[in-house]
Protein backbone atom coordinates (compact mmCIF):
# COMPACT_ATOMS: atom_id res chain seq x y z
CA UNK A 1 131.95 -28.63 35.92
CA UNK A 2 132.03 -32.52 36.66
CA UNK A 3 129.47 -32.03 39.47
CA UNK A 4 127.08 -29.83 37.14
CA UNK A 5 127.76 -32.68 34.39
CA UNK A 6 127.44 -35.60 36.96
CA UNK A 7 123.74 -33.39 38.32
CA UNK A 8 122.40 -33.73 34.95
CA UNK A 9 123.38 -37.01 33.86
CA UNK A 10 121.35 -37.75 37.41
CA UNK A 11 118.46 -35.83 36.06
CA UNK A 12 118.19 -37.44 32.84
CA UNK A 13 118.31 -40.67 33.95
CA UNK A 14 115.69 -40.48 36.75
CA UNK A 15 112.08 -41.50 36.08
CA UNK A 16 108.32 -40.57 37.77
CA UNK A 17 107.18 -43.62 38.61
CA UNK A 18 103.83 -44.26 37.24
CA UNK A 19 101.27 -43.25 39.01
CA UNK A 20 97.40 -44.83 39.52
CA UNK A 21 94.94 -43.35 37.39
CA UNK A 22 92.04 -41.77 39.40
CA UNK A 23 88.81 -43.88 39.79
CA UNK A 24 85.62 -41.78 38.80
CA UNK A 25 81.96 -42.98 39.12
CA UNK A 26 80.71 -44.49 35.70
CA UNK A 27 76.80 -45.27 34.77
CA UNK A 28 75.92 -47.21 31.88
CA UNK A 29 72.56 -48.88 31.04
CA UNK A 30 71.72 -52.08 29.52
CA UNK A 31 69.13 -54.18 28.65
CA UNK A 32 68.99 -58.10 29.50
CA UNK A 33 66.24 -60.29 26.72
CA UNK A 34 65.40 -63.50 28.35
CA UNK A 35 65.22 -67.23 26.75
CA UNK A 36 61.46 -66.19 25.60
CA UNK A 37 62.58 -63.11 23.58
CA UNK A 38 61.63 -60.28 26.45
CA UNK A 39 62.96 -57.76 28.50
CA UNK A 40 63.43 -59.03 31.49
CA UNK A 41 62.22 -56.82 35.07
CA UNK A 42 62.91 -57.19 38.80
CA UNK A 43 66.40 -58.42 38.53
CA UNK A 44 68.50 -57.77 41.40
CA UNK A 45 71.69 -56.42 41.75
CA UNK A 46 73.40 -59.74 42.81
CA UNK A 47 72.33 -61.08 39.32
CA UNK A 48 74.40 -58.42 37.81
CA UNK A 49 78.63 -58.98 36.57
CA UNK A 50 80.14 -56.40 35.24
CA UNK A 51 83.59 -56.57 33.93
CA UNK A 52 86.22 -53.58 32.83
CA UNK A 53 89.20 -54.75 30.70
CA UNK A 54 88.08 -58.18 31.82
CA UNK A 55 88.54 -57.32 35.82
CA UNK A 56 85.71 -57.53 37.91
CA UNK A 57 83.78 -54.65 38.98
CA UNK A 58 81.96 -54.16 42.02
CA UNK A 59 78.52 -53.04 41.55
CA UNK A 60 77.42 -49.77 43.25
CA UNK A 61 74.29 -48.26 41.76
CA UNK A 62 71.45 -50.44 40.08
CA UNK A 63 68.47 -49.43 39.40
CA UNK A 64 65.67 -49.80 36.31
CA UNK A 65 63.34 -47.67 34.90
CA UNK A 66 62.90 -45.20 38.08
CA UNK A 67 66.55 -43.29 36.94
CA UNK A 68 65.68 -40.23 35.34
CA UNK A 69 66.51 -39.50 32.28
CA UNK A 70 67.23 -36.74 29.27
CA UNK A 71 65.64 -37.49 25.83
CA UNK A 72 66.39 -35.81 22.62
CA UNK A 73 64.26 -36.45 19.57
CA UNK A 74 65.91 -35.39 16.69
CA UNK A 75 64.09 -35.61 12.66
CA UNK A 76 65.60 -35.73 9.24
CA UNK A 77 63.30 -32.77 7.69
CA UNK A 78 63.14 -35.27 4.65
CA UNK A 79 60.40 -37.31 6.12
CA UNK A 80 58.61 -34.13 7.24
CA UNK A 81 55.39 -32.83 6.06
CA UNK A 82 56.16 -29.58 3.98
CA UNK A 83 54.25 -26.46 4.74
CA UNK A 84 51.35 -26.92 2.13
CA UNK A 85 50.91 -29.97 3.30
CA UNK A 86 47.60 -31.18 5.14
CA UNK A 87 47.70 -33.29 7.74
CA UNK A 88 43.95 -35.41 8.06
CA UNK A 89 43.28 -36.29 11.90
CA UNK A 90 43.34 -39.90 12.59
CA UNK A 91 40.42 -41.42 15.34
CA UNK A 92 43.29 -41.50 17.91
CA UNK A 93 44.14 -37.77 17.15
CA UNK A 94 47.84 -37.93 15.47
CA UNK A 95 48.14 -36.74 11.99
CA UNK A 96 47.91 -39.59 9.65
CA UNK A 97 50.71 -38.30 7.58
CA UNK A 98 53.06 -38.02 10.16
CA UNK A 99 54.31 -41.78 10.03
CA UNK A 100 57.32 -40.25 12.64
CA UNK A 101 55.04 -37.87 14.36
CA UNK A 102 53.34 -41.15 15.24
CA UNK A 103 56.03 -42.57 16.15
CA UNK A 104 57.56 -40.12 18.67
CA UNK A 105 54.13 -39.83 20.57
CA UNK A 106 54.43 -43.11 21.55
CA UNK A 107 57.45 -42.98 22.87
CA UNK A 108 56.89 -39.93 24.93
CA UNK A 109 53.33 -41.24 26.14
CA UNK A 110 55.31 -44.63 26.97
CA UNK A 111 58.60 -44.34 26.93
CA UNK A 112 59.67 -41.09 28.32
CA UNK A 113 56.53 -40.15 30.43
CA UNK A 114 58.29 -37.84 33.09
CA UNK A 115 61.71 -37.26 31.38
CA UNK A 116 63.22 -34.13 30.56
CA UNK A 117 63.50 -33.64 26.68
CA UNK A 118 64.40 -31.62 23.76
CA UNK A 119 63.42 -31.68 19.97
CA UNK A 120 65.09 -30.66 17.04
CA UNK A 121 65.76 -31.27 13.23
CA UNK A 122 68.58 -31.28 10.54
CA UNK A 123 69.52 -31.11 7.25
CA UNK A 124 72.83 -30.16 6.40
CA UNK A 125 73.01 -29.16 10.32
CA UNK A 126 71.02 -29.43 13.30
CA UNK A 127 68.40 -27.06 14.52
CA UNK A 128 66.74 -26.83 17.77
CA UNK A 129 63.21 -26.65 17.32
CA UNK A 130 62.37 -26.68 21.70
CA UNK A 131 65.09 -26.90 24.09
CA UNK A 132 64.80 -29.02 27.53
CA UNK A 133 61.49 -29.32 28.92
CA UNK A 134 59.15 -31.59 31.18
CA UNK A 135 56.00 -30.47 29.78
CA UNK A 136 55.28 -33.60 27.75
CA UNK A 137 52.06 -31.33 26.13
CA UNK A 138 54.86 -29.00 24.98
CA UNK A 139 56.71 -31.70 23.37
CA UNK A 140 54.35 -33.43 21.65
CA UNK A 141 53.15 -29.88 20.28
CA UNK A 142 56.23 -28.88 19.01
CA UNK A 143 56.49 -32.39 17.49
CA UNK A 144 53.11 -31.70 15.67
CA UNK A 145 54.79 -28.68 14.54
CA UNK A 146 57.74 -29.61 12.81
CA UNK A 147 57.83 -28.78 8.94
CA UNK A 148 60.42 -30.16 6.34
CA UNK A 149 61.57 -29.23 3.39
CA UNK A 150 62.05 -32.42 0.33
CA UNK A 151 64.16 -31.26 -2.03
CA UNK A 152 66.79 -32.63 -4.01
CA UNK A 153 69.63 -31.61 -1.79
CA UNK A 154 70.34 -34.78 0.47
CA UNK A 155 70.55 -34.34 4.60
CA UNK A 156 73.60 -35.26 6.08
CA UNK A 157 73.42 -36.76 9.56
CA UNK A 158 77.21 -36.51 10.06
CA UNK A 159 78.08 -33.12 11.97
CA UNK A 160 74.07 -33.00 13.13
CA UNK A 161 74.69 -36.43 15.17
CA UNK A 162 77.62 -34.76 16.95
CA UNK A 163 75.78 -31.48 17.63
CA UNK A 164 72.80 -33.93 19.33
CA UNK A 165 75.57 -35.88 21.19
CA UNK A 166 76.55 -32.86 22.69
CA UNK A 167 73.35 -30.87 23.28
CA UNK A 168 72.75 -34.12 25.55
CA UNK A 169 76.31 -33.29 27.96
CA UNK A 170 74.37 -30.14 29.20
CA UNK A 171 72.16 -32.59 31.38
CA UNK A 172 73.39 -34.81 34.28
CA UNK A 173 70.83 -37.24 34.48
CA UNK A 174 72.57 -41.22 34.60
CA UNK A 175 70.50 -41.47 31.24
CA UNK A 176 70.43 -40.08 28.36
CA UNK A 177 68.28 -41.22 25.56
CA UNK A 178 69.05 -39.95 22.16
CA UNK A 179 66.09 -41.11 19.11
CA UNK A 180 66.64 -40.49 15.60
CA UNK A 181 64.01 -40.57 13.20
CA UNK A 182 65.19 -40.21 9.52
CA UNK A 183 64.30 -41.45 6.01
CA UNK A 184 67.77 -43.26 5.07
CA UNK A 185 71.33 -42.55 6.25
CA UNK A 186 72.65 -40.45 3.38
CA UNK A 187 76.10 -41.76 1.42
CA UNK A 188 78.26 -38.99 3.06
CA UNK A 189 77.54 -40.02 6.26
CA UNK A 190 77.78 -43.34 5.46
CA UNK A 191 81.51 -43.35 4.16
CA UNK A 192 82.29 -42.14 8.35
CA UNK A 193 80.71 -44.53 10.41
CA UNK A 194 84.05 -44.78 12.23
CA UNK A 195 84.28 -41.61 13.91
CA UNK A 196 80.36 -41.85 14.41
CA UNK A 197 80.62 -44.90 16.57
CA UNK A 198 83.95 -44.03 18.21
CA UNK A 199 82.00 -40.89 19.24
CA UNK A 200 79.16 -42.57 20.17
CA UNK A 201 80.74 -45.75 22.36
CA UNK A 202 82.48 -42.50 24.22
CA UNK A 203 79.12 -40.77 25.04
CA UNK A 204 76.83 -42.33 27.53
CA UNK A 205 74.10 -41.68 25.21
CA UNK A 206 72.01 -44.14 24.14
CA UNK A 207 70.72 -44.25 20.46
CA UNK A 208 67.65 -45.82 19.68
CA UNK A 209 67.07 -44.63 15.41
CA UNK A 210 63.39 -45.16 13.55
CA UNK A 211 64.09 -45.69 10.20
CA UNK A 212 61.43 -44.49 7.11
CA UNK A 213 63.14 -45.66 4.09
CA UNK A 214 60.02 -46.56 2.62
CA UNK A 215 59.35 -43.03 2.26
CA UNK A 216 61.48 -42.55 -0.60
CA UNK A 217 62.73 -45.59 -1.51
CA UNK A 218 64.42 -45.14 -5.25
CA UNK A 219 65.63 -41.70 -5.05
CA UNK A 220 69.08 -42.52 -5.14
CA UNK A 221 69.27 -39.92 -2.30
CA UNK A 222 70.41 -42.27 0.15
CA UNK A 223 72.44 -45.45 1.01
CA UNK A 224 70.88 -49.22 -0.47
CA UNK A 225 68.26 -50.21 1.91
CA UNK A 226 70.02 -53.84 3.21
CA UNK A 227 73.35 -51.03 3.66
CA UNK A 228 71.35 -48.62 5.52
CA UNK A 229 69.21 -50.37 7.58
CA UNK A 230 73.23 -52.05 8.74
CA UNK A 231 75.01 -49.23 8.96
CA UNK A 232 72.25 -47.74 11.25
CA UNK A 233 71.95 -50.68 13.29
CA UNK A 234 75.84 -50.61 13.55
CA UNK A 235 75.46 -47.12 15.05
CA UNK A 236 73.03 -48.14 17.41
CA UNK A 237 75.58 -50.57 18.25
CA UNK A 238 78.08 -48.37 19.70
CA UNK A 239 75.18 -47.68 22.57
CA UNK A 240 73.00 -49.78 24.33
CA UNK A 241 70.31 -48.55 22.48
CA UNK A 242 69.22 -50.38 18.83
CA UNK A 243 67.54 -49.80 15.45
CA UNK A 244 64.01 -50.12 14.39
CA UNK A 245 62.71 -50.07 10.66
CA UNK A 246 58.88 -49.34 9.80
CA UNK A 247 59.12 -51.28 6.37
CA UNK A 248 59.84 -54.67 9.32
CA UNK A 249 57.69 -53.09 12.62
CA UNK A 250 55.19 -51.70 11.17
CA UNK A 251 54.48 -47.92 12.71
CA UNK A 252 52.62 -49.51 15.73
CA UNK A 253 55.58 -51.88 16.23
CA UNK A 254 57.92 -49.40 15.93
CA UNK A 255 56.95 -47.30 18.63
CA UNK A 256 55.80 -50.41 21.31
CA UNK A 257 59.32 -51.92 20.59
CA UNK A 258 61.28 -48.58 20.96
CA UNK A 259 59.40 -47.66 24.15
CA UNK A 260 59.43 -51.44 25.54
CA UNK A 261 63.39 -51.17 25.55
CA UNK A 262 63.77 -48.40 27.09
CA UNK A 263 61.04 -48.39 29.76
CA UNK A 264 63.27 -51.96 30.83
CA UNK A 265 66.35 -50.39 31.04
CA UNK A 266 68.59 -51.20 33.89
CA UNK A 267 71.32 -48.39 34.86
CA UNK A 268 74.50 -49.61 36.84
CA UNK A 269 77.28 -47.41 38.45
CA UNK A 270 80.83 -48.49 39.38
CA UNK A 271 84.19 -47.12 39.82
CA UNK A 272 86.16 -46.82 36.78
CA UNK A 273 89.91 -45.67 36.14
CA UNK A 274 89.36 -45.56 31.56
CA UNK A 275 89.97 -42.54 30.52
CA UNK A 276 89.51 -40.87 26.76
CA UNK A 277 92.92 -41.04 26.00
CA UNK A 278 92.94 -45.04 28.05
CA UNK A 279 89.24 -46.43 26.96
CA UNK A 280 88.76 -50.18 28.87
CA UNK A 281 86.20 -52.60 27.06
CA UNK A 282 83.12 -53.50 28.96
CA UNK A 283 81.52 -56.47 29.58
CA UNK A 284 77.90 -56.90 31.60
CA UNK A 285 76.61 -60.41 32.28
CA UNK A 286 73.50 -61.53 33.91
CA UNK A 287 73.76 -64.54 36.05
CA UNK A 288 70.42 -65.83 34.55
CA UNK A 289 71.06 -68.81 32.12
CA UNK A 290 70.36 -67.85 28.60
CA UNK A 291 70.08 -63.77 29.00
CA UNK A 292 71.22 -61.91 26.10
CA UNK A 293 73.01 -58.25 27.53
CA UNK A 294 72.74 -55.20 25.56
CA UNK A 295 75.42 -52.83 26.67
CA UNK A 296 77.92 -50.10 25.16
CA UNK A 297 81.18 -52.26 24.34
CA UNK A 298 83.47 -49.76 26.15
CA UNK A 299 83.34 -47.61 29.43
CA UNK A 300 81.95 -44.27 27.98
CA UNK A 301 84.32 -41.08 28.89
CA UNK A 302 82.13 -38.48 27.27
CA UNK A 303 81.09 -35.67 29.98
């Protein structure tokens, strides 16, 4: 009986020694805005730090704008044209009332030109309108295609955002380009911003949003315009991607600035031991003097 009680006193007291978490292959992007306010090209990969949990990280895969990539274009039916509505040809051939459908031609014309893509829409939920294709003809048809619905019942981005974060883990390109194109960012989904970004800084998706509140300004329908156009730009935050407004860009600048950034992406791969339930903070830095980085601010886990 002593030896039995002596075995599992033994037992207790013994401990696995910790053991090294396993390294996987990460791939982030960022973009790097010289002194003179533009993306920079051509860097090199010795011009390139990057940093996990403050420790250096050696620098495996770099590479700009040649990395293909999956693109998902995603519209609050708000700012869509309903089905009685007309749309008058402009000289250039888009639809003059489609302010987004503008938008999102530009970006696959300039932007995306060879990526893989989906589109889709939501209201209270998302729903896919043309799953993953190369055929940018297809695309942009579909896009022409799309039909809202304006009543007074609000959208709410909340549950569609994670649907679209997700449709984009069924692709296993390095990139993955995710642009939102919505009216305002309605009040429900503006009291959970947390979860949104926390999802979002996991994912290695980036978010690039095209904001319409002009549209319906007034409504009440959505958030104040100086809290929307932050709270978006916050989300964009959580990715290396950013937020554009047309009531500042203009619908010309909205699209040219969208598609500039990511046309000068630059993807880089290293080994990384964060996991979901051990996220590390990341840190990029150009060696350039005077380069601003735009990066996600942790190693992204999401598969």
């Amino acid at each position: 009986m002593a030896l039995i009680t002596l075995l599992l006193a033994c037992l207790l007291s013994w401990s696995v020694p910790d053991l090294p978490r396993q390294e996987r292959s990460v791939f982030v992007t960022a973009s790097f805005l010289g002194k003179n306010r533009l993306f920079l090209e051509n860097l090199s990969r010795e011009e390139i730090r990057v940093f996990e949990n403050g420790q250096p990280r050696a620098v495996e895969f770099f590479a700009g704008s040649e990395v293909p990539a999956a693109y998902g274009l995603i519209f609050d039916r708000a700012i869509l044209p309903e089905p009685s509505d007309v749309a008058l040809p402009s000289p250039n051939g888009i639809p003059s009332s489609m302010a987004a459908t503008n938008v999102a031609y530009q970006l696959v014309d300039q932007g995306l030109k060879g990526q893989v893509g989906w589109v889709a829409t939501y209201d209270k939920g998302m729903r896919l309108a043309l799953d993953f294709s190369q055929d940018e003809g297809r695309v942009k048809d579909v896009v022409q295609r799309l039909r809202g619905q304006r009543t007074l019942e609000e959208s709410s981005l909340y549950a569609s955002l994670f649907a679209a974060v997700k449709k984009m883990s069924e692709r296993n390109e390095k990139r993955r380009v995710l642009v939102l194109f919505l009216d305002t960012l309605d009040i429900e989904t503006g009291g959970k911003l947390k979860p949104l970004k926390n999802l979002l800084s996991a994912s290695n998706v980036e978010l690039f949003v095209a904001g319409f509140a002009s549209s319906r300004l007034g409504t009440g329908h959505g958030l104040p315009p100086a809290q929307d156009e932050a709270s978006l730009r916050e989300l964009a935050g959580a990715t290396a991607g950013g937020a554009y407004f047309s009531m500042t860009e203009g619908i010309e600048g909205l699209g040219r600035r969208i598609a500039s950034q990511i046309r000068t992406f630059y993807t880089i791969g290293f080994q990384s031991d964060a996991t979901s339930d051990h996220p590390a903070s990341l840190k990029v830095e150009c060696t350039i003097p005077g380069t601003k980085v735009t990066t996600h601010p942790v190693v992204p886990t999401f598969r």
